[in-house]
N, C-alpha and C. Protein backbone atom coordinates (compact mmCIF):
# COMPACT_ATOMS: atom_id res chain seq x y z
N UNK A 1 -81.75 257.61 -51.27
CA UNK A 1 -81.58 258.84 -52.01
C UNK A 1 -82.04 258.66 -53.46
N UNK A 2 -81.94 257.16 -53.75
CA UNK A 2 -82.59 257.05 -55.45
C UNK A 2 -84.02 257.40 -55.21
N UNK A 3 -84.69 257.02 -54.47
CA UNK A 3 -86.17 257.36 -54.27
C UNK A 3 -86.03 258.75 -54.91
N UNK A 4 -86.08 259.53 -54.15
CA UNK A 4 -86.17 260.99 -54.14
C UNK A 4 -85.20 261.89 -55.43
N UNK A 5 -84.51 260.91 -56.01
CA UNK A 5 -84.34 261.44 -57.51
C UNK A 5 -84.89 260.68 -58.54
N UNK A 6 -86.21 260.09 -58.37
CA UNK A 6 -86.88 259.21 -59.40
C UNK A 6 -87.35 260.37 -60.49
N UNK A 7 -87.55 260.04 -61.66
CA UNK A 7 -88.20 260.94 -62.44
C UNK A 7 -89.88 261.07 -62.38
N UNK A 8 -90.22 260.31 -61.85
CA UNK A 8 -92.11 260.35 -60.99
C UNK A 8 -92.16 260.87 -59.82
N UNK A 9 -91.09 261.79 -59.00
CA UNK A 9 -90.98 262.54 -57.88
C UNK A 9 -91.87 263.24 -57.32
N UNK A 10 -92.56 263.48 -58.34
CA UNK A 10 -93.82 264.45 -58.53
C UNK A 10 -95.14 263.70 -57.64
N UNK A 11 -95.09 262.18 -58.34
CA UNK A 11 -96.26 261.36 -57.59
C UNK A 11 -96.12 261.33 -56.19
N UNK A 12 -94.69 261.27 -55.83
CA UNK A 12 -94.61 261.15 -53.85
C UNK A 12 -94.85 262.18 -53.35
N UNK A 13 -94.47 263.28 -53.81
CA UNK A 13 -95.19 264.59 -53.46
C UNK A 13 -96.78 265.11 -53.08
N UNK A 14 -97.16 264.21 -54.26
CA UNK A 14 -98.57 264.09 -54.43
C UNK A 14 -98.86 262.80 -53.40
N UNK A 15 -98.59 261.97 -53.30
CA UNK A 15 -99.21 261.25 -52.34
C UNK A 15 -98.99 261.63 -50.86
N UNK A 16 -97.71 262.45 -50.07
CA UNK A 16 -97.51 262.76 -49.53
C UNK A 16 -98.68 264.10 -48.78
N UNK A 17 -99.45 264.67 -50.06
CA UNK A 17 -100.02 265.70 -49.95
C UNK A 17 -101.64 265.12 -49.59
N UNK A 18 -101.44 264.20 -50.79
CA UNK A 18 -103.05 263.47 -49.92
C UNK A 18 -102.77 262.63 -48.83
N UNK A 19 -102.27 262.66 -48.31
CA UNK A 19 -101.97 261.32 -46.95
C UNK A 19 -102.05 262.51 -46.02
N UNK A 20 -101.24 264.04 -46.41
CA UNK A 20 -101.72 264.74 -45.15
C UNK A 20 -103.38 265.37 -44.96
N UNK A 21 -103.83 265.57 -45.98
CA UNK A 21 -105.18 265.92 -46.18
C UNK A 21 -106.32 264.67 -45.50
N UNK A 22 -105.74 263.65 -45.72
CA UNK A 22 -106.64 262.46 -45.16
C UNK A 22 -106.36 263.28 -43.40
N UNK A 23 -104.97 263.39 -43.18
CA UNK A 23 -104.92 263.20 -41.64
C UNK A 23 -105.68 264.73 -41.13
N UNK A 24 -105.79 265.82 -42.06
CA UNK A 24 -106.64 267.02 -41.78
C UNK A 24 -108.26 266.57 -41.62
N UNK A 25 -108.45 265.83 -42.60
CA UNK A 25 -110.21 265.21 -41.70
C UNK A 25 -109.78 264.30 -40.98
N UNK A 26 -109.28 264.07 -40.81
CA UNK A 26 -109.44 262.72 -39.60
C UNK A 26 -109.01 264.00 -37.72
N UNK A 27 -108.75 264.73 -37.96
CA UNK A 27 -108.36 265.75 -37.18
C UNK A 27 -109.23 266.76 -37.09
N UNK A 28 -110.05 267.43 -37.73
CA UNK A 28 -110.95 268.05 -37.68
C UNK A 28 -111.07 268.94 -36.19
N UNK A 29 -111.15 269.69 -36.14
CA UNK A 29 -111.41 270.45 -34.56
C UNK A 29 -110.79 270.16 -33.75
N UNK A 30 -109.69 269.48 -33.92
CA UNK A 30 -108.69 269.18 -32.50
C UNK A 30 -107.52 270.06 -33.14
N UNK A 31 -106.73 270.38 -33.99
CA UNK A 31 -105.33 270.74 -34.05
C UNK A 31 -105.59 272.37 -34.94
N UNK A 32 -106.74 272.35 -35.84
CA UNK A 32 -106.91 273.40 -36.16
C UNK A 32 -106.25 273.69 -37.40
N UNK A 33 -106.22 273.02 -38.76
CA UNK A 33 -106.04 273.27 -40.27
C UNK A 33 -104.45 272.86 -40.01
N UNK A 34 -104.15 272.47 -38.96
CA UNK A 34 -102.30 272.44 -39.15
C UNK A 34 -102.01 271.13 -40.37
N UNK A 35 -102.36 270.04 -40.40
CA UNK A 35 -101.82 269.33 -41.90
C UNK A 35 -102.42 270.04 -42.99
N UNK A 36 -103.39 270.94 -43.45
CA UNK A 36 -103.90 271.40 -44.67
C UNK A 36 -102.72 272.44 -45.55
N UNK A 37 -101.96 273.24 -44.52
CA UNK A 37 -100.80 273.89 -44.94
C UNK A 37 -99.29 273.06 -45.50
N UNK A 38 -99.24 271.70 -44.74
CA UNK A 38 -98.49 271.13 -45.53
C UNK A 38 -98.38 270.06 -46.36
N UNK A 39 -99.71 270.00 -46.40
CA UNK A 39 -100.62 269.50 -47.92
C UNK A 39 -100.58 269.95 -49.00
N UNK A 40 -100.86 271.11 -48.98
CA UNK A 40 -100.60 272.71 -49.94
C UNK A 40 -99.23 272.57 -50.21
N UNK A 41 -98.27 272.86 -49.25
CA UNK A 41 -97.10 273.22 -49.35
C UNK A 41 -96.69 271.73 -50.15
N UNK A 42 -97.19 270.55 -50.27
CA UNK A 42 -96.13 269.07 -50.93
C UNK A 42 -96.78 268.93 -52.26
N UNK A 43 -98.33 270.12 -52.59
CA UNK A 43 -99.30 269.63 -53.83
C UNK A 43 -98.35 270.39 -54.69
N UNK A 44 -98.05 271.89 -53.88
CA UNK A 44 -97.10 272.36 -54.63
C UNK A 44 -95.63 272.24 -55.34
N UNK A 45 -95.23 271.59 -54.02
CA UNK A 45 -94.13 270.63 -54.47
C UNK A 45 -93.94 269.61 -55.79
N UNK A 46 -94.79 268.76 -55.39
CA UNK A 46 -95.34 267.72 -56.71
C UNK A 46 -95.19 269.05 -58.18
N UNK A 47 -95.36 270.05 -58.08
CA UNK A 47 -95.61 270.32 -59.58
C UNK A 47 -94.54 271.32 -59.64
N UNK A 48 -93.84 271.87 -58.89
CA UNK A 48 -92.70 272.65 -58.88
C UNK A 48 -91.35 271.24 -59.33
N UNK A 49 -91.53 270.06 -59.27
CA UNK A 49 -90.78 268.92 -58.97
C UNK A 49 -91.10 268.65 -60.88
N UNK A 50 -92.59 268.78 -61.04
CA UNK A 50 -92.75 267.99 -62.64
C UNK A 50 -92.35 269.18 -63.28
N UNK A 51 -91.78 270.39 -63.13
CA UNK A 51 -91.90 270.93 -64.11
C UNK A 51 -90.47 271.36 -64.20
N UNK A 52 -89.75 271.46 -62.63
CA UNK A 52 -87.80 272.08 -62.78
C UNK A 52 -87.38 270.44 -61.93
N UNK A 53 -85.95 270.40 -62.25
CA UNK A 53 -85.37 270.00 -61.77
C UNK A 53 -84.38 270.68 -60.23
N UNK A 54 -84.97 269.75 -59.44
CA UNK A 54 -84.67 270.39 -57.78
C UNK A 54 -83.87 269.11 -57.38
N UNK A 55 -83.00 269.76 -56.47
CA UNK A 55 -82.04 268.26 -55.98
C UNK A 55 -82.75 268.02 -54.80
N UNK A 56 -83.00 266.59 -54.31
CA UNK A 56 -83.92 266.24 -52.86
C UNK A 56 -83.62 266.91 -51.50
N UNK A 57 -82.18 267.49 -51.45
CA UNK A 57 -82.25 268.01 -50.59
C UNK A 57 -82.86 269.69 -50.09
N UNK A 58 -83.09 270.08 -51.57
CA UNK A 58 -83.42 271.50 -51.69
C UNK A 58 -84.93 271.20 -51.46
N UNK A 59 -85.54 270.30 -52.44
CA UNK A 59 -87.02 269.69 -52.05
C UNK A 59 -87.42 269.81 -50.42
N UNK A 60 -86.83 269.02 -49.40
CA UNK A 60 -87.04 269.23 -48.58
C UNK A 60 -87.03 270.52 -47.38
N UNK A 61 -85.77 271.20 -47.90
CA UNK A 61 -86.10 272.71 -47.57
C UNK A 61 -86.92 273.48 -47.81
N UNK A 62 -87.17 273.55 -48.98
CA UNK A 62 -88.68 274.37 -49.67
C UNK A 62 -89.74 273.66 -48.84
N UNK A 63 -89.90 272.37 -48.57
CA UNK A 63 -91.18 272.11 -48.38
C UNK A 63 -91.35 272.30 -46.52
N UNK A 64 -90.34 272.02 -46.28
CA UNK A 64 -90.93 272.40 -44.64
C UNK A 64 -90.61 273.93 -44.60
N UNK A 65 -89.67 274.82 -45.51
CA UNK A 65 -89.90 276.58 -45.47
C UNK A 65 -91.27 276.81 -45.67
N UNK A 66 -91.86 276.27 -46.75
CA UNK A 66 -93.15 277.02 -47.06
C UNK A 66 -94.28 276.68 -46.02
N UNK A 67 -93.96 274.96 -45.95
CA UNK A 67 -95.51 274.62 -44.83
C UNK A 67 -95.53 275.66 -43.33
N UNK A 68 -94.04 275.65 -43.09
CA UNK A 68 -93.72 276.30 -41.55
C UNK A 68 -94.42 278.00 -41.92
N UNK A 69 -94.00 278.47 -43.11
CA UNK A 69 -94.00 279.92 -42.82
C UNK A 69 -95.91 279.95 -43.30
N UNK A 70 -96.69 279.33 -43.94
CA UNK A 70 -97.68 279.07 -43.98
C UNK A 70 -98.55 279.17 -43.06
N UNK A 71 -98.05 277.91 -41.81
CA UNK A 71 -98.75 277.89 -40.98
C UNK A 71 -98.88 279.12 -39.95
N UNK A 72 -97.77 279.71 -39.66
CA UNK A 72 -97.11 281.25 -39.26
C UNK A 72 -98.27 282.09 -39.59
N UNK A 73 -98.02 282.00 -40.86
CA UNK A 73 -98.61 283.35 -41.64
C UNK A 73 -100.16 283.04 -41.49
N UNK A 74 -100.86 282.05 -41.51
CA UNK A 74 -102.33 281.68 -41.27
C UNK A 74 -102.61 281.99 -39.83
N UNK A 75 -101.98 281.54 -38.91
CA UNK A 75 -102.29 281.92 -37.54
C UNK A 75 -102.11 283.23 -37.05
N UNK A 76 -101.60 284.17 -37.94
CA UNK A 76 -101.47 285.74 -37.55
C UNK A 76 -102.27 286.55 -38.39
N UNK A 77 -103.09 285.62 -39.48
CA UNK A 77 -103.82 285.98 -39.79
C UNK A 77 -105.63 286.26 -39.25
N UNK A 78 -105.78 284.63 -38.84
CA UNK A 78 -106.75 284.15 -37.83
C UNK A 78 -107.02 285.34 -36.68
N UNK A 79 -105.38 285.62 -35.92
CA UNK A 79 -105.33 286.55 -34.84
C UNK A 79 -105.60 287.94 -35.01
N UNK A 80 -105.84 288.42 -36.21
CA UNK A 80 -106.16 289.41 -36.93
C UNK A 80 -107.41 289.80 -36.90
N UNK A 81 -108.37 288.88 -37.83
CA UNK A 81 -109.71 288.86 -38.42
C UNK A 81 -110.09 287.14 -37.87
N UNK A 82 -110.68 287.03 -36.69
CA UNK A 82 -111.26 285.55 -36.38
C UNK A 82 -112.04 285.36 -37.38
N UNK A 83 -112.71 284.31 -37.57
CA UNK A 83 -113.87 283.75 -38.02
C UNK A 83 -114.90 283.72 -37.25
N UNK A 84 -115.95 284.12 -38.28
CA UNK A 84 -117.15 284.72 -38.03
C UNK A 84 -118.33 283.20 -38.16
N UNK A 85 -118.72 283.25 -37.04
CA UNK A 85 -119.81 281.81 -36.89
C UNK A 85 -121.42 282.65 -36.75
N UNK A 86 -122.41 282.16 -37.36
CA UNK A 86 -123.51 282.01 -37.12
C UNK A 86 -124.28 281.57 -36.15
N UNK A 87 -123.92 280.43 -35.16
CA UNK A 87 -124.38 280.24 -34.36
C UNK A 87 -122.56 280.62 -33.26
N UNK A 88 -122.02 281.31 -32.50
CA UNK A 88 -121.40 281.62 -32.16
C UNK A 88 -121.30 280.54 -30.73
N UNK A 89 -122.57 279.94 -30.26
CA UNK A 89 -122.07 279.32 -28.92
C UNK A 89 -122.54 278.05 -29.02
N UNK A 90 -122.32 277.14 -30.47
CA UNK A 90 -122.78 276.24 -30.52
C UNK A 90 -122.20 274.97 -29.70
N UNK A 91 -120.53 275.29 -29.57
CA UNK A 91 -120.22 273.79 -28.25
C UNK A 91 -119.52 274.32 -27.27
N UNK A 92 -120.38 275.55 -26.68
CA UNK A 92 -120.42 276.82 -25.54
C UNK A 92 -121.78 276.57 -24.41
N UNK A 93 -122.11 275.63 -24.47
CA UNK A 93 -123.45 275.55 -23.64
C UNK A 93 -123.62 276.86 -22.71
N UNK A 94 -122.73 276.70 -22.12
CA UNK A 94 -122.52 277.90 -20.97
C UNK A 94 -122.15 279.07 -21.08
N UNK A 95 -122.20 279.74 -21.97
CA UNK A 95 -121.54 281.03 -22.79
C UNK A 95 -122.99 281.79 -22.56
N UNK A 96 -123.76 280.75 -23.26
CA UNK A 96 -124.96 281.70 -23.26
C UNK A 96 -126.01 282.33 -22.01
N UNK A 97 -125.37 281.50 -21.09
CA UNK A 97 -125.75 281.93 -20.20
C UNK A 97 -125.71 283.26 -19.36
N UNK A 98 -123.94 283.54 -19.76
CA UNK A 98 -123.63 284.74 -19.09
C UNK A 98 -124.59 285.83 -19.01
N UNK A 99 -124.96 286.88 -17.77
CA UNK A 99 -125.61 287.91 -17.71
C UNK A 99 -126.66 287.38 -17.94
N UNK A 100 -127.28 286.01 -17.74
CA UNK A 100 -128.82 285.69 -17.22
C UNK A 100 -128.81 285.87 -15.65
N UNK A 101 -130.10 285.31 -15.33
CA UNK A 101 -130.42 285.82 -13.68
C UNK A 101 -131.29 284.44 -13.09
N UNK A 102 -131.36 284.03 -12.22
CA UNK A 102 -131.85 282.66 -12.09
C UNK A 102 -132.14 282.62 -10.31
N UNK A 103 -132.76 281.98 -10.10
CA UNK A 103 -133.19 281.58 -8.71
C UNK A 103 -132.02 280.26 -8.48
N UNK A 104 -131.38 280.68 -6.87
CA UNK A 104 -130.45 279.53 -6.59
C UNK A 104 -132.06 278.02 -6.05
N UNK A 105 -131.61 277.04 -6.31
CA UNK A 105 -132.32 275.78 -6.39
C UNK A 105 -131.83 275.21 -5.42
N UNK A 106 -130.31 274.90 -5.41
CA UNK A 106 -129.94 274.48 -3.96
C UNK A 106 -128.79 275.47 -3.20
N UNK A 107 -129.21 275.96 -1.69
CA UNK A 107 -128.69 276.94 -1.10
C UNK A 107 -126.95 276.88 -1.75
N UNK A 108 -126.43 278.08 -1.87
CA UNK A 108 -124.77 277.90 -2.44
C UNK A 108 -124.29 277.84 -0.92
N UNK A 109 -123.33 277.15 -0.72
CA UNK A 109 -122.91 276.92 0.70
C UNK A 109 -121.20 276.70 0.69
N UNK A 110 -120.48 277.37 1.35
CA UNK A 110 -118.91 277.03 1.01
C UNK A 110 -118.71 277.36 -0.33
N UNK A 111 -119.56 278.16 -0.92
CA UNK A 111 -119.40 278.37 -2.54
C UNK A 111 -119.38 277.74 -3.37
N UNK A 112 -120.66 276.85 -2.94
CA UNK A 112 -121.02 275.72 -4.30
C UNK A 112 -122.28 275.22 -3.92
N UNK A 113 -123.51 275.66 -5.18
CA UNK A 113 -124.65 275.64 -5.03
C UNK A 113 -125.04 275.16 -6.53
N UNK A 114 -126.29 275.51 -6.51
CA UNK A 114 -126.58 274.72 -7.84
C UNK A 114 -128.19 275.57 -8.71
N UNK A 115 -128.29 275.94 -9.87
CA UNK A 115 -129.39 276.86 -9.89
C UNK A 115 -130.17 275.82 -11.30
N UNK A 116 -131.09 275.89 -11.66
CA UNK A 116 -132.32 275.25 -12.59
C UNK A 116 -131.84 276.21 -13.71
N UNK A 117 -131.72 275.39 -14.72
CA UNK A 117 -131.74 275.87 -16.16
C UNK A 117 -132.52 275.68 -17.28
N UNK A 118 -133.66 275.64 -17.44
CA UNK A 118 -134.49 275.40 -18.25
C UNK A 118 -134.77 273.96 -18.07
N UNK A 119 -134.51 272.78 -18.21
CA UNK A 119 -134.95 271.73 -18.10
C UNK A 119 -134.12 271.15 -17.47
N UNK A 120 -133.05 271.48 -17.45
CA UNK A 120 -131.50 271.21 -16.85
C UNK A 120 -131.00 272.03 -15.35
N UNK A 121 -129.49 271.12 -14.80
CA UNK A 121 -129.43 271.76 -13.24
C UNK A 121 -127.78 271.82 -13.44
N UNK A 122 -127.41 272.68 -13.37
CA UNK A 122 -126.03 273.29 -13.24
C UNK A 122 -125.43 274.04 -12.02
N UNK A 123 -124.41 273.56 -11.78
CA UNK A 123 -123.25 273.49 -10.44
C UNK A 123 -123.04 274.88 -10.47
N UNK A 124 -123.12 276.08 -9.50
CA UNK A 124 -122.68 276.98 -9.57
C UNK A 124 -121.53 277.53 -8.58
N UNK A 125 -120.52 278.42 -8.50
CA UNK A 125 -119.58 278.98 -7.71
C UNK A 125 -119.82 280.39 -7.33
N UNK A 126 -120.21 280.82 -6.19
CA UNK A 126 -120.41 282.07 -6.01
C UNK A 126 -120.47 282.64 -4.66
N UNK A 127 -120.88 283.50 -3.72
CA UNK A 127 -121.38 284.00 -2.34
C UNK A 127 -122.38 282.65 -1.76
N UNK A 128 -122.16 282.63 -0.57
CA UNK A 128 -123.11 281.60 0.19
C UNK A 128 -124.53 282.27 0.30
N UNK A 129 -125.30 281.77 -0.02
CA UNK A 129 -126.50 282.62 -0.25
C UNK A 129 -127.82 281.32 0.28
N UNK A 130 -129.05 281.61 0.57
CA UNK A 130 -130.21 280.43 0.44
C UNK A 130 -131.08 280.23 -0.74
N UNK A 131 -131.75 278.96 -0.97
CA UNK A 131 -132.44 278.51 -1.93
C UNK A 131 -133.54 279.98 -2.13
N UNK A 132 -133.61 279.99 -3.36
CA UNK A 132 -134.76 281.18 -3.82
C UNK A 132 -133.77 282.46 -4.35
N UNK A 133 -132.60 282.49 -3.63
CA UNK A 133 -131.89 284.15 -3.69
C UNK A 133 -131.80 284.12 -5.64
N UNK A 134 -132.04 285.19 -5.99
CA UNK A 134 -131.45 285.39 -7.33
C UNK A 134 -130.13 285.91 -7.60
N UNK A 135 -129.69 285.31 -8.36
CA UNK A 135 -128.35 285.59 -8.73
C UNK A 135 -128.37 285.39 -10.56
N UNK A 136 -126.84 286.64 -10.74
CA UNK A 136 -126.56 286.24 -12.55
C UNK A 136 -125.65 285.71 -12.56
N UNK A 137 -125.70 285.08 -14.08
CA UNK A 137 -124.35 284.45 -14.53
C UNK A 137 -123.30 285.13 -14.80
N UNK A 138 -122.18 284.87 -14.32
CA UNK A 138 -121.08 286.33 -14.61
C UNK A 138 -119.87 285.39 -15.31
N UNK A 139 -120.22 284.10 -15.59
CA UNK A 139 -118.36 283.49 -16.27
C UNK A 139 -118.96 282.29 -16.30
N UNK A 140 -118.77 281.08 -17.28
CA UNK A 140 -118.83 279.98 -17.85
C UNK A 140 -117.49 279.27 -18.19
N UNK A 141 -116.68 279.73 -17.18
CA UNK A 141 -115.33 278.74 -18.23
C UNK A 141 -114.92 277.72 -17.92
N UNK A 142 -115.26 277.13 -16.79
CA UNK A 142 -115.45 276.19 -16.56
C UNK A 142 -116.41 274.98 -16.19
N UNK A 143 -116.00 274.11 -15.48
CA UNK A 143 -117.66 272.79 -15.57
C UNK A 143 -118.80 273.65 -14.63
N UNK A 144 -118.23 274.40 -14.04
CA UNK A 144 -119.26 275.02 -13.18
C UNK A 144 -119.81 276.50 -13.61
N UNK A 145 -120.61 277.36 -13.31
CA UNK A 145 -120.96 278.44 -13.41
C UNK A 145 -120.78 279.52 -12.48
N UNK A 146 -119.84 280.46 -12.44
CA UNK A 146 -119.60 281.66 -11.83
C UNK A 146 -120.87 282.85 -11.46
N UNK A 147 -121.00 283.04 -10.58
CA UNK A 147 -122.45 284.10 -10.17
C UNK A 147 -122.44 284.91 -9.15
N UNK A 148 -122.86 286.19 -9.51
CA UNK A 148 -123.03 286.69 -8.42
C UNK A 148 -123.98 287.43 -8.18
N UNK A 149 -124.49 287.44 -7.02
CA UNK A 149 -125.33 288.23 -6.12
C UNK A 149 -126.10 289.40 -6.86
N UNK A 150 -127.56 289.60 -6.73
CA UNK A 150 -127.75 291.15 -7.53
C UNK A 150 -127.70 292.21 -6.28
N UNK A 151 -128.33 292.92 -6.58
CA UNK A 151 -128.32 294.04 -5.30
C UNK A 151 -129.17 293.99 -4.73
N UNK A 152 -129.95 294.71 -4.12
CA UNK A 152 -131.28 294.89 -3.05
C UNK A 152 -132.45 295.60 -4.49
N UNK A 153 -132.05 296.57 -5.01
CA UNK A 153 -132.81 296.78 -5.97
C UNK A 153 -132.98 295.89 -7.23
N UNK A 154 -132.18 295.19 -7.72
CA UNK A 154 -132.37 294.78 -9.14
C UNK A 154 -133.08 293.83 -8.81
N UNK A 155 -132.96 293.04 -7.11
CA UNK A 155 -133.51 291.87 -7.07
C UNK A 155 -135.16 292.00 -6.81
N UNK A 156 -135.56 293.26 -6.11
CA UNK A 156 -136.91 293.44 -6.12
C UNK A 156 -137.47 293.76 -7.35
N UNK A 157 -136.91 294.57 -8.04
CA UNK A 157 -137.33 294.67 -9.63
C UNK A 157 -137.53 293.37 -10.25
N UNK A 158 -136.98 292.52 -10.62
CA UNK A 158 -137.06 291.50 -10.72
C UNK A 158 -138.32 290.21 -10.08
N UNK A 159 -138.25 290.66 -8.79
CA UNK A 159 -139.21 289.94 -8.00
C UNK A 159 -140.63 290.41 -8.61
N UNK A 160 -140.81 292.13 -8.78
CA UNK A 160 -142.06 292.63 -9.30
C UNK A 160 -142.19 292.04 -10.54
N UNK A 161 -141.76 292.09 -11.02
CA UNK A 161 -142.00 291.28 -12.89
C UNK A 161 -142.26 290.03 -12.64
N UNK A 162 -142.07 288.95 -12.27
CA UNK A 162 -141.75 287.51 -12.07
C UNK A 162 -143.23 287.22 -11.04
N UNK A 163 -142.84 287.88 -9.94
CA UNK A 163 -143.51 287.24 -8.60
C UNK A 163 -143.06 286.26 -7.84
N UNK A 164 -143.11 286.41 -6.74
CA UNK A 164 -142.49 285.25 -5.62
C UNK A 164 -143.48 283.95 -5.89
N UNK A 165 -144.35 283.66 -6.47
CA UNK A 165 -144.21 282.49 -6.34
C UNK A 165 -143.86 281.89 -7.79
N UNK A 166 -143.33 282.49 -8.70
CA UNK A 166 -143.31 281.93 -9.94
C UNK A 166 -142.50 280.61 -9.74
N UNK A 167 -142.84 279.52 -11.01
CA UNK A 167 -142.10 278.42 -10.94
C UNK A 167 -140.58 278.78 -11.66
N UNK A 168 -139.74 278.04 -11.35
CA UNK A 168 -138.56 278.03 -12.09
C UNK A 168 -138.52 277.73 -13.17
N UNK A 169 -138.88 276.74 -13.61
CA UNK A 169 -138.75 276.60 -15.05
C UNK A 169 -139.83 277.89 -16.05
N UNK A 170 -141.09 278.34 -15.22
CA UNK A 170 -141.39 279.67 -15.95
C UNK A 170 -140.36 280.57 -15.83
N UNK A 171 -139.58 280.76 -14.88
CA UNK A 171 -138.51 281.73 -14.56
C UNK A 171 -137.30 281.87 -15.49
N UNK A 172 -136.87 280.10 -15.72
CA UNK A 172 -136.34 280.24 -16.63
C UNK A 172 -136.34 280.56 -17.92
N UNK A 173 -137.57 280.19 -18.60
CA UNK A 173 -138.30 280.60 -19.90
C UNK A 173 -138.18 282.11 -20.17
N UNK A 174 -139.02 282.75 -19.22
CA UNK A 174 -138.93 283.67 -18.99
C UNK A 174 -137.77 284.63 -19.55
N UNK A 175 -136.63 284.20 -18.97
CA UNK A 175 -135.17 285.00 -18.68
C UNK A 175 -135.13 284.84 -20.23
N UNK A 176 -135.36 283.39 -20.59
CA UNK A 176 -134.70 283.39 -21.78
C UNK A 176 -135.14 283.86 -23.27
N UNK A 177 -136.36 283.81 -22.99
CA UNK A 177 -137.17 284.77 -23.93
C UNK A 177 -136.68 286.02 -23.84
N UNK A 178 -136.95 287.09 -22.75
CA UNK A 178 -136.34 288.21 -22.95
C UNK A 178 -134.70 288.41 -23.08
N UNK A 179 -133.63 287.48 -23.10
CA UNK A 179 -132.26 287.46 -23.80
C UNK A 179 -132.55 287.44 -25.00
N UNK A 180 -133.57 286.56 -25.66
CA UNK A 180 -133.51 286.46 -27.06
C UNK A 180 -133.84 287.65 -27.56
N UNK A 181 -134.94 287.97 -27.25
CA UNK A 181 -135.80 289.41 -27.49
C UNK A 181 -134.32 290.37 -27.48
N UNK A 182 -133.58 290.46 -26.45
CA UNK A 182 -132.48 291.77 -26.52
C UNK A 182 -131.53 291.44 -27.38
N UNK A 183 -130.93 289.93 -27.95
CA UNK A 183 -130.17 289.51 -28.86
C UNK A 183 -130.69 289.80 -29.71
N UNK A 184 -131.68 290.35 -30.54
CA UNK A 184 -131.95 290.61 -31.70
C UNK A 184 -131.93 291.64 -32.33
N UNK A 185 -131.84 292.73 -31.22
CA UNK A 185 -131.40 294.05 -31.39
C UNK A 185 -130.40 294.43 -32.30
């Protein structure tokens, strides 16, 4: 208890505040700003401490009231107004896929097939269908890719633009050029 009524009270506060800030980068993208609020909440401490006299036990109330209602108040904020990214599907590989259209590569069978992605080959879940059928991407949320079936028309439309014998990887290019082209809209 002498600790915490030293007259340098201020410095443990402060070190307390950078020791959590170290553990906010060292955390980075896994927990989501949770030590930065009670970093804040002990920097503040430190100088609410050098400037009144607080008894240690009140210290410690203030400081987990403010970090707790902090963190509260930041996450209902977040839930409010997200944050706005520039590249939006950067560790989404599969996001971007959704509502493309692709030739199945290996027949889907028992509901698990597999379609060509630009240079790449991804596991898909969908209708049992044979190698060649076109299908879109309809869900990415997991390791595999969700798809389904087009109709009798979209798929001949499709066939007319393309052609039956196009290669896949033109196919894929293809698709993906005109996503970009409509993303820019």
């Amino acid at each position: 208890m002498e600790l915490l009524q030293s007259e340098h009270m201020y410095l443990y506060w402060w070190m307390l505040a950078t020791c959590l800030l170290l553990l906010e980068f060292l955390a980075i993208g896994t927990i989501g700003s949770f030590f930065l609020w009670p970093a804040i909440a002990a920097t503040l401490m430190g100088l609410a401490v050098r400037s009144y006299t607080i008894e240690p036990q009140h210290q410690i109330l203030i400081l987990s009231t403010v970090s707790v209602l902090s963190v509260v108040l930041w996450r209902a904020y977040l839930r409010r107004s997200p944050l706005k990214s520039d590249q939006p599907f950067l560790n989404l590989r599969g996001s971007e896929l959704v509502g493309q259209i692709y030739p199945v590569t290996d027949a889907i069978v028992n509901g698990l097939g597999r379609i060509d992605v630009a240079d790449g080959s991804w596991r898909v879940e969908g209708p049992d269908c044979p190698v060649g059928t076109r299908v879109r991407v309809i869900d990415s949320g997991t390791a595999r890719l969700q798809v389904e079936l087009l109709d009798e028309e979209e798929s001949s439309f499709i066939g007319r633009i393309i052609g039956p014998a196009t290669d896949r990887k033109k196919f894929s290019a293809a698709v993906r050029h005109e996503a970009r082209k409509e993303s820019d809209y």
